[in-house]
Protein backbone atom coordinates (compact mmCIF):
# COMPACT_ATOMS: atom_id res chain seq x y z
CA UNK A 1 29.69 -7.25 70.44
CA UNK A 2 27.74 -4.17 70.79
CA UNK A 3 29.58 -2.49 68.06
CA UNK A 4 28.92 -5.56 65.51
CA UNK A 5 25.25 -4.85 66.67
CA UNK A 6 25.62 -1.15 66.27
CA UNK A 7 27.01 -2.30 62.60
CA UNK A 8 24.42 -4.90 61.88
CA UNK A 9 21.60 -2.07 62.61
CA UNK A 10 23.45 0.23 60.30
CA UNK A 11 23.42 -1.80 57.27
CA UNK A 12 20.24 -2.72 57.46
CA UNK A 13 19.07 1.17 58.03
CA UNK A 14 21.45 1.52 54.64
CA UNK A 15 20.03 -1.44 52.89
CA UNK A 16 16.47 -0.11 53.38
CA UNK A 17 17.36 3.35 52.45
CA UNK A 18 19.15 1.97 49.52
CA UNK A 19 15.82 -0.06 48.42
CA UNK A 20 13.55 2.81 49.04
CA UNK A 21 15.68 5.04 47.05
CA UNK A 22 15.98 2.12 44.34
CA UNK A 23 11.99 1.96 44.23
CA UNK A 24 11.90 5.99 43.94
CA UNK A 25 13.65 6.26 40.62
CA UNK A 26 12.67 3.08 38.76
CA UNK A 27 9.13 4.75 39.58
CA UNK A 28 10.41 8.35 38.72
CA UNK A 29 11.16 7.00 35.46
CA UNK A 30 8.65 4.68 34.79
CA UNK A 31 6.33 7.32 34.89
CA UNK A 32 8.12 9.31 32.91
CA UNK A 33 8.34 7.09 30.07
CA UNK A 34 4.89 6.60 30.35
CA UNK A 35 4.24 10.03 29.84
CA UNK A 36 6.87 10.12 27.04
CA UNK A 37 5.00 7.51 25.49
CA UNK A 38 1.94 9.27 26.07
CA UNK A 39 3.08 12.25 23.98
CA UNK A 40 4.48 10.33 21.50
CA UNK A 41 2.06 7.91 20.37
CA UNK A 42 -0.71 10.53 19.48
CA UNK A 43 1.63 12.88 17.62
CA UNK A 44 3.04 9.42 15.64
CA UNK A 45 -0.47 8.41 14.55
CA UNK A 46 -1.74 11.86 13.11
CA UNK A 47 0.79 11.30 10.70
CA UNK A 48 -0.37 7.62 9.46
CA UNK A 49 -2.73 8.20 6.20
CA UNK A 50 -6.59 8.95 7.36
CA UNK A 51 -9.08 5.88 6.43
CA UNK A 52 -10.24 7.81 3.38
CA UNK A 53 -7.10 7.82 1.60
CA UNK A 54 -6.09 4.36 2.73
CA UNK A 55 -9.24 3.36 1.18
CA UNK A 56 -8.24 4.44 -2.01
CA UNK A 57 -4.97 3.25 -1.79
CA UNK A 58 -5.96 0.94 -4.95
CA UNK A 59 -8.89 1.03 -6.77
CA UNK A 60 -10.09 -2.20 -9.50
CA UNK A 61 -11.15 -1.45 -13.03
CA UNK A 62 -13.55 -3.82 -15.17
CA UNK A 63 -12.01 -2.92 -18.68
CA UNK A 64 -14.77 -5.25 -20.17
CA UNK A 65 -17.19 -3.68 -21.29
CA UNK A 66 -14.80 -0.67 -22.32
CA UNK A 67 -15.01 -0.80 -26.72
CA UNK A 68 -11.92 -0.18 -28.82
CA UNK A 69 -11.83 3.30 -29.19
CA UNK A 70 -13.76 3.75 -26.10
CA UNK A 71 -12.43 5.83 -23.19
CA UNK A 72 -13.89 5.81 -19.60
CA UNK A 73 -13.21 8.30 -16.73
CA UNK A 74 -12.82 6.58 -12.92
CA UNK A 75 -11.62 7.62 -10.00
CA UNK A 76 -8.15 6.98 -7.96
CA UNK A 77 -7.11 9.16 -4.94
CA UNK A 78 -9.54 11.63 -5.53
CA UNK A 79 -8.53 12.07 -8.98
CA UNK A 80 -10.07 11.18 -12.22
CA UNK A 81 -8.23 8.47 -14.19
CA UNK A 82 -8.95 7.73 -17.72
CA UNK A 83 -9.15 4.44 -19.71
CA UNK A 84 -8.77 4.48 -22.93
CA UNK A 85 -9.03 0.82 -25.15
CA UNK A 86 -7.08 1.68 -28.44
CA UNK A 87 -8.19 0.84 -31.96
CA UNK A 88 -5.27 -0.65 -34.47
CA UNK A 89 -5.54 2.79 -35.93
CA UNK A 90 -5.09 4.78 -33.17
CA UNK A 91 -2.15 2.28 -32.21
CA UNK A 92 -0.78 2.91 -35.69
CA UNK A 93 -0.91 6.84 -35.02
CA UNK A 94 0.67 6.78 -31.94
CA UNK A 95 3.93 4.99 -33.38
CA UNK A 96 3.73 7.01 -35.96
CA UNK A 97 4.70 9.85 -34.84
CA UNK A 98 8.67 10.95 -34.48
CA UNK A 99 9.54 10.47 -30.85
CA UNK A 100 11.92 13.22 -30.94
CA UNK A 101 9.86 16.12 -31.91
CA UNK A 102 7.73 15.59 -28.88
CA UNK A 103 8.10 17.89 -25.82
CA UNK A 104 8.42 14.99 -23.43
CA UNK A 105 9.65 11.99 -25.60
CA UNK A 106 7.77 8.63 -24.71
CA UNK A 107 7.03 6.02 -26.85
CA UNK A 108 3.54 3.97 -26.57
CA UNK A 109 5.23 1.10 -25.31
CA UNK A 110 6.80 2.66 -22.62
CA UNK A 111 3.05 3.97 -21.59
CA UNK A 112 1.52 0.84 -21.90
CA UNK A 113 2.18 -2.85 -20.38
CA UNK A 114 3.83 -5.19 -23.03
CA UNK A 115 0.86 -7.32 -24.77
CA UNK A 116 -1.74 -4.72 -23.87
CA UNK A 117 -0.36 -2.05 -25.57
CA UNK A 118 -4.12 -1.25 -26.72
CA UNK A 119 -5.03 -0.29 -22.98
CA UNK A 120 -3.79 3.46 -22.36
CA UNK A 121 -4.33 4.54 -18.35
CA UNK A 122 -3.71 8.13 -17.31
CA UNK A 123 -4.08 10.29 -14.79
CA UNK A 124 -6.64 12.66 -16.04
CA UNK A 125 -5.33 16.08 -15.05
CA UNK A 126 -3.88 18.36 -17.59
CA UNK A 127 0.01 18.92 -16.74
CA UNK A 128 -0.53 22.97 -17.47
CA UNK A 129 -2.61 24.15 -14.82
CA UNK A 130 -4.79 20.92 -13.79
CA UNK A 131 -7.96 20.84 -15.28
CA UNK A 132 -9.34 17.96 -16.47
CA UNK A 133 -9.17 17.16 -20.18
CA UNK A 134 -12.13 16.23 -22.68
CA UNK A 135 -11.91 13.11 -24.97
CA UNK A 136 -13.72 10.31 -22.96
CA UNK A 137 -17.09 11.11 -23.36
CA UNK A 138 -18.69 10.14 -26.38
CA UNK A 139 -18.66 13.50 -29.03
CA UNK A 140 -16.30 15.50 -26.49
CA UNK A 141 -13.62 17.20 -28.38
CA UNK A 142 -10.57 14.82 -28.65
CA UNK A 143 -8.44 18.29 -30.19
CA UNK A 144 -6.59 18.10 -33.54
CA UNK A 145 -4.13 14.63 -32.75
CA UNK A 146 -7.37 12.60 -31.39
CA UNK A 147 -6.60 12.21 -27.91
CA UNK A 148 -7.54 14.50 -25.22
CA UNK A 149 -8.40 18.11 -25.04
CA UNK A 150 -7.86 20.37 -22.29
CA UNK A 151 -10.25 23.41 -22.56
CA UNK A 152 -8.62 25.75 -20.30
CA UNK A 153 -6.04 26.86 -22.01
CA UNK A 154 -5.60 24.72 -24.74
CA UNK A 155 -3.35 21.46 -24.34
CA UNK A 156 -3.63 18.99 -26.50
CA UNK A 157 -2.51 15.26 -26.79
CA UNK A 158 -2.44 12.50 -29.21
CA UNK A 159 -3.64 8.86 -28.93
CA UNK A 160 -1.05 7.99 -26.71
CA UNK A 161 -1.73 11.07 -23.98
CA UNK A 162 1.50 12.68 -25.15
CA UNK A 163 1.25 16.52 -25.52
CA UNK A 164 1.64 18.07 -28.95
CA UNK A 165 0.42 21.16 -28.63
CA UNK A 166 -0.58 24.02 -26.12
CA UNK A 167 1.20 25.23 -22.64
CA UNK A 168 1.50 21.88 -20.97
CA UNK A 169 4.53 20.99 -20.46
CA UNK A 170 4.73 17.05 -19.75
CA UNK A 171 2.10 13.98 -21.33
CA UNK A 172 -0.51 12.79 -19.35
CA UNK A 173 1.01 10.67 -16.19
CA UNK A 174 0.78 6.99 -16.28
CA UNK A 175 -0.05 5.78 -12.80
CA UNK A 176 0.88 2.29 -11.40
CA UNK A 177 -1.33 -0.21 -12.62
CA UNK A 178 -0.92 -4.15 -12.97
CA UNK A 179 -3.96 -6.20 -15.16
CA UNK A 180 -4.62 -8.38 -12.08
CA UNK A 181 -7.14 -10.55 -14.74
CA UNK A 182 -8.07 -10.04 -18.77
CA UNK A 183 -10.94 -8.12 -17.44
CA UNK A 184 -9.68 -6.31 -14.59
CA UNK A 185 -6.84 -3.63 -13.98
CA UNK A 186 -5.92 -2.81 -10.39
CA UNK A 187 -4.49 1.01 -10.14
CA UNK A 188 -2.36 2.16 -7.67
């Protein structure tokens, strides 16, 4: 009988033992994840875009008031974006032209939505070097093919943004744009 006791006091020495020790590491790592979570988290959110940028994330356009042959400059990530309502002519000039002598071959249709072919949207940085290109101010220099002008070195594109001439090497990018109503265009 006093051994069973002996045994009884035993196990529950060992069964207390057993929960302290139990307690000891699910807090050990419980605060360990905690600080793992705590390092994390910080280091996770630096890299999410800053409120500026997510700001910009999409930017709407009233086209209007914009005139065929018209061309206004607006801004879209920090960058200038032009908008450009083409005249029939203009149109006509832009299909005109032999896609295959051009440096970077693109058609006007593949630059503009289908049914609004007469509303061109670029980026407005010059492919060369990145300087912004004339042609959307009224009297600014629209260079020999009528479409935009890059005064640093030269560049110049046709009605359709494509580059004919000068050290750039690619047209004018088209960014992502849907016409969320006739009067409105939503970039990005």
């Amino acid at each position: 009988m006093a051994a069973q006791e002996g045994n009884m006091v035993s196990q529950v020495g060992e069964d207390h033992s057993l929960r302290r020790r139990d307690f000891i590491n699910i807090a050990a790592v419980s605060f360990a994840g905690v600080g793992a979570a705590a390092v994390v988290l910080p280091l996770v959110s630096q890299m999410s875009p800053s409120a500026d940028v997510l700001a910009l994330a999409s930017t709407e356009v009233d086209i209007s008031k914009i005139a065929p042959g018209q061309a206004i400059k607006t801004v879209w990530r920090k960058q200038p974006v032009f908008v450009r309502n083409l005249t029939p002519q203009e149109i006509a000039a832009a299909n005109a032209v032999d896609v295959s002598t051009l440096r970077d071959p693109q058609t006007l249709a593949e630059r503009t939505k289908p049914g609004k072919m007469n509303w061109l949207i670029t980026m407005g940085v010059c492919t060369h070097l990145g300087c912004i290109p004339l042609g959307t101010g009224e009297g600014e220099n629209r260079g020999p093919f009528g479409g935009y002008f890059c005064p640093c070195h030269g560049s110049a594109y046709d009605t359709a943004a494509r580059i004919r001439q000068g050290p750039a090497p690619l047209n004018l990018q088209v960014p992502e744009y849907a016409f969320t109503s006739d009067t409105v265009v939503t970039i990005g």
